[in-house]
Protein backbone atom coordinates (compact mmCIF):
# COMPACT_ATOMS: atom_id res chain seq x y z
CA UNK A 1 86.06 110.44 88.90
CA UNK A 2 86.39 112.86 92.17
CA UNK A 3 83.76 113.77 93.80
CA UNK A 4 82.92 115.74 97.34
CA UNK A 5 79.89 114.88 99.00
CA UNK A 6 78.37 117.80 102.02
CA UNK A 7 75.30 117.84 104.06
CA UNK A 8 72.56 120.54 103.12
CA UNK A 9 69.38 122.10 105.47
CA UNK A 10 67.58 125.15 105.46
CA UNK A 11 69.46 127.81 106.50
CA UNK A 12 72.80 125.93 107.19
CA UNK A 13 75.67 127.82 106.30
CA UNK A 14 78.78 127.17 103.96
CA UNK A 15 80.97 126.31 106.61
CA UNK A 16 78.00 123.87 108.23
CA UNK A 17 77.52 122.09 105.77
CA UNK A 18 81.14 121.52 105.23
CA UNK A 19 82.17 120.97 108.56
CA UNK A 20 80.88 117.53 108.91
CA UNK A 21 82.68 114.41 109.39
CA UNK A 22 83.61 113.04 106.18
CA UNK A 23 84.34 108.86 104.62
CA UNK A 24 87.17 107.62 105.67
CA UNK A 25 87.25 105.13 102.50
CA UNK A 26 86.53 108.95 100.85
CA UNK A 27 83.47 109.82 98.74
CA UNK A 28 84.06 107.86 95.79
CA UNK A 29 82.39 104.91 96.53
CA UNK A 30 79.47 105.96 98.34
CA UNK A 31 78.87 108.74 95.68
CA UNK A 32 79.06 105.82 93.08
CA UNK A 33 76.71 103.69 95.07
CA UNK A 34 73.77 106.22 95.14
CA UNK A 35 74.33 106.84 91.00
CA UNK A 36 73.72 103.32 90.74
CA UNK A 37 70.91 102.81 92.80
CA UNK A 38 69.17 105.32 91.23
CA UNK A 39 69.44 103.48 88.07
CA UNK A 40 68.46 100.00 89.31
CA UNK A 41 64.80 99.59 89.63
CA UNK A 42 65.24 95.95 91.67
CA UNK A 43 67.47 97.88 94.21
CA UNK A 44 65.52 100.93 94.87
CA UNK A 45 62.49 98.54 95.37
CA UNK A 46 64.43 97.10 98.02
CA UNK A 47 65.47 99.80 100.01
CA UNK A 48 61.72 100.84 100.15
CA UNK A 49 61.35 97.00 101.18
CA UNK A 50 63.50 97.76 103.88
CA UNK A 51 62.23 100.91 105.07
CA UNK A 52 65.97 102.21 104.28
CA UNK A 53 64.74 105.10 101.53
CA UNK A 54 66.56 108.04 103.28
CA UNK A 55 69.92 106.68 102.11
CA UNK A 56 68.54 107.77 98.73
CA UNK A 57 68.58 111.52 100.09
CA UNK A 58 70.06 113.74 97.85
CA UNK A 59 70.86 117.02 95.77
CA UNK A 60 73.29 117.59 93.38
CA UNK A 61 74.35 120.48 90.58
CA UNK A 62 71.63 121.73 88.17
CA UNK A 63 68.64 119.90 90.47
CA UNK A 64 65.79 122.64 91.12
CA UNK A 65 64.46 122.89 94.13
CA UNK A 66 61.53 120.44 94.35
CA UNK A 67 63.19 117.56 93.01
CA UNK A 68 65.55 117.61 96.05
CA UNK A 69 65.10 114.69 98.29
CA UNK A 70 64.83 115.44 102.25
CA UNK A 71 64.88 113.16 105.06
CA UNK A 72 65.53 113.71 108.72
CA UNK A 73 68.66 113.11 110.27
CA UNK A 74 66.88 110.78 112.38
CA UNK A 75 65.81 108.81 109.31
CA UNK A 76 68.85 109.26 107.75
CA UNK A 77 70.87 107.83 110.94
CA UNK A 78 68.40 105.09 110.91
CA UNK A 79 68.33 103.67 107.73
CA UNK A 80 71.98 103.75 107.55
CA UNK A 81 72.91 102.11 110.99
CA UNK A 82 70.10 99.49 109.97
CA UNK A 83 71.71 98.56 106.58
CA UNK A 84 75.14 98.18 108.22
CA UNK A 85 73.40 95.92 110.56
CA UNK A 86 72.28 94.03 107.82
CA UNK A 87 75.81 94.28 105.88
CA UNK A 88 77.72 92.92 109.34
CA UNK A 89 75.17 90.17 109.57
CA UNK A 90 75.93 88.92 106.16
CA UNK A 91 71.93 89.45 105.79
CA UNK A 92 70.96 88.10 102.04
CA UNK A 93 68.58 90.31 101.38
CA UNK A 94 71.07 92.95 100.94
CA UNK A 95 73.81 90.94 98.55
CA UNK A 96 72.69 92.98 95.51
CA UNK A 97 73.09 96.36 97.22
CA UNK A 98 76.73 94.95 98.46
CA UNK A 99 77.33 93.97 94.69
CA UNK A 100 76.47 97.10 93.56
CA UNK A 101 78.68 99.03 96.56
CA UNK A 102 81.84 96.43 95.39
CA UNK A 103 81.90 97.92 91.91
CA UNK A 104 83.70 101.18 92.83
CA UNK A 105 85.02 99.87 96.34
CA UNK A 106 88.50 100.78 96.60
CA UNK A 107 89.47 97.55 97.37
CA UNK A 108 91.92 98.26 100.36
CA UNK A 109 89.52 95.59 102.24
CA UNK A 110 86.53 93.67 101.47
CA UNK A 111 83.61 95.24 100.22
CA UNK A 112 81.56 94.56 103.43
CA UNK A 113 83.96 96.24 105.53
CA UNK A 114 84.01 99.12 103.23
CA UNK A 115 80.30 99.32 102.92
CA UNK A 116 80.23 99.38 106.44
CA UNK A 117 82.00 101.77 107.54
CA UNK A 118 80.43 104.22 105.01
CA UNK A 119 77.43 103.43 106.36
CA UNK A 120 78.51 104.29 109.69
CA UNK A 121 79.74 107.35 108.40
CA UNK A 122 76.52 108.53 106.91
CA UNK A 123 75.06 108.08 110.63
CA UNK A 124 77.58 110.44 112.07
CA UNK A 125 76.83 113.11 109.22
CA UNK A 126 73.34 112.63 110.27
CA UNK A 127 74.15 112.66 113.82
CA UNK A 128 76.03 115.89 113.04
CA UNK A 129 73.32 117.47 111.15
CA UNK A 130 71.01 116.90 114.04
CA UNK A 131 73.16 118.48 116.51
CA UNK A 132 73.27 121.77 114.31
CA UNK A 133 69.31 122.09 114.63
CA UNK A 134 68.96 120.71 111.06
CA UNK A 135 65.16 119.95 110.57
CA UNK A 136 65.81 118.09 107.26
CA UNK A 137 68.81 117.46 105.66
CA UNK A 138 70.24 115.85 102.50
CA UNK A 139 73.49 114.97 100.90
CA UNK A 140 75.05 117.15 98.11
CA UNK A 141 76.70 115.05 95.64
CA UNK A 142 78.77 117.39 93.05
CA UNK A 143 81.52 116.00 90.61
């Protein structure tokens, strides 16, 4: 399964929101990540725990408008530098959101490197976003 994932706000344009930096492990994994979150109840829970709920900003083909989920790229950059904290510090509390990351890894290196660095490069997309004026952004996940 392929999939491209791009950064939406108001009033961005096409080129904007695809001009961002992008995963260097690609968007497989990440993409794969957020499908499964959204479909694990313990998980989700978890990330609201954690105050880390604007990883589970997103948009994707056939969504209307108002069941799009904004953050800021503040929060956004937040939550995800705070879980890759977590990740690097082999934190416990976040084993079953590794274990769900390792399923579609790609395997090149360990999961918690991999998890990692996505994490660090949903900060720079966030970092990006901010930079471009974006008031609230999200992340377009289309397969």
């Amino acid at each position: 399964m392929s999939v491209s994932i791009f950064v939406h706000w108001p009033g961005a344009t096409e080129d904007d929101e695809q001009g961002h930096p992008g995963f260097f492990n690609d968007d497989n994994a990440w993409a794969a990540w957020l499908a499964t979150m959204s479909e694990d109840p313990e998980a989700m829970a978890l990330l609201h725990r954690l105050g880390l709920v604007a990883l589970l900003s997103h948009v994707t083909d056939g969504m209307d408008a108002d069941q799009i989920h904004w953050t800021t790229p503040n929060d956004l950059e937040r939550a995800a530098l705070s879980l890759r904290r977590l990740v690097e510090q082999n934190d416990t509390r976040v084993q079953t959101l590794l274990l769900l990351y390792a399923r579609e890894a790609s395997g090149v290196e360990t999961p918690e490197v991999e998890f990692a660095r996505d994490l660090g490069d949903v900060a720079q997309i966030a970092q990006y976003a901010r930079n471009a004026g974006a008031p609230k952004v999200t992340l377009g996940y289309y397969w």
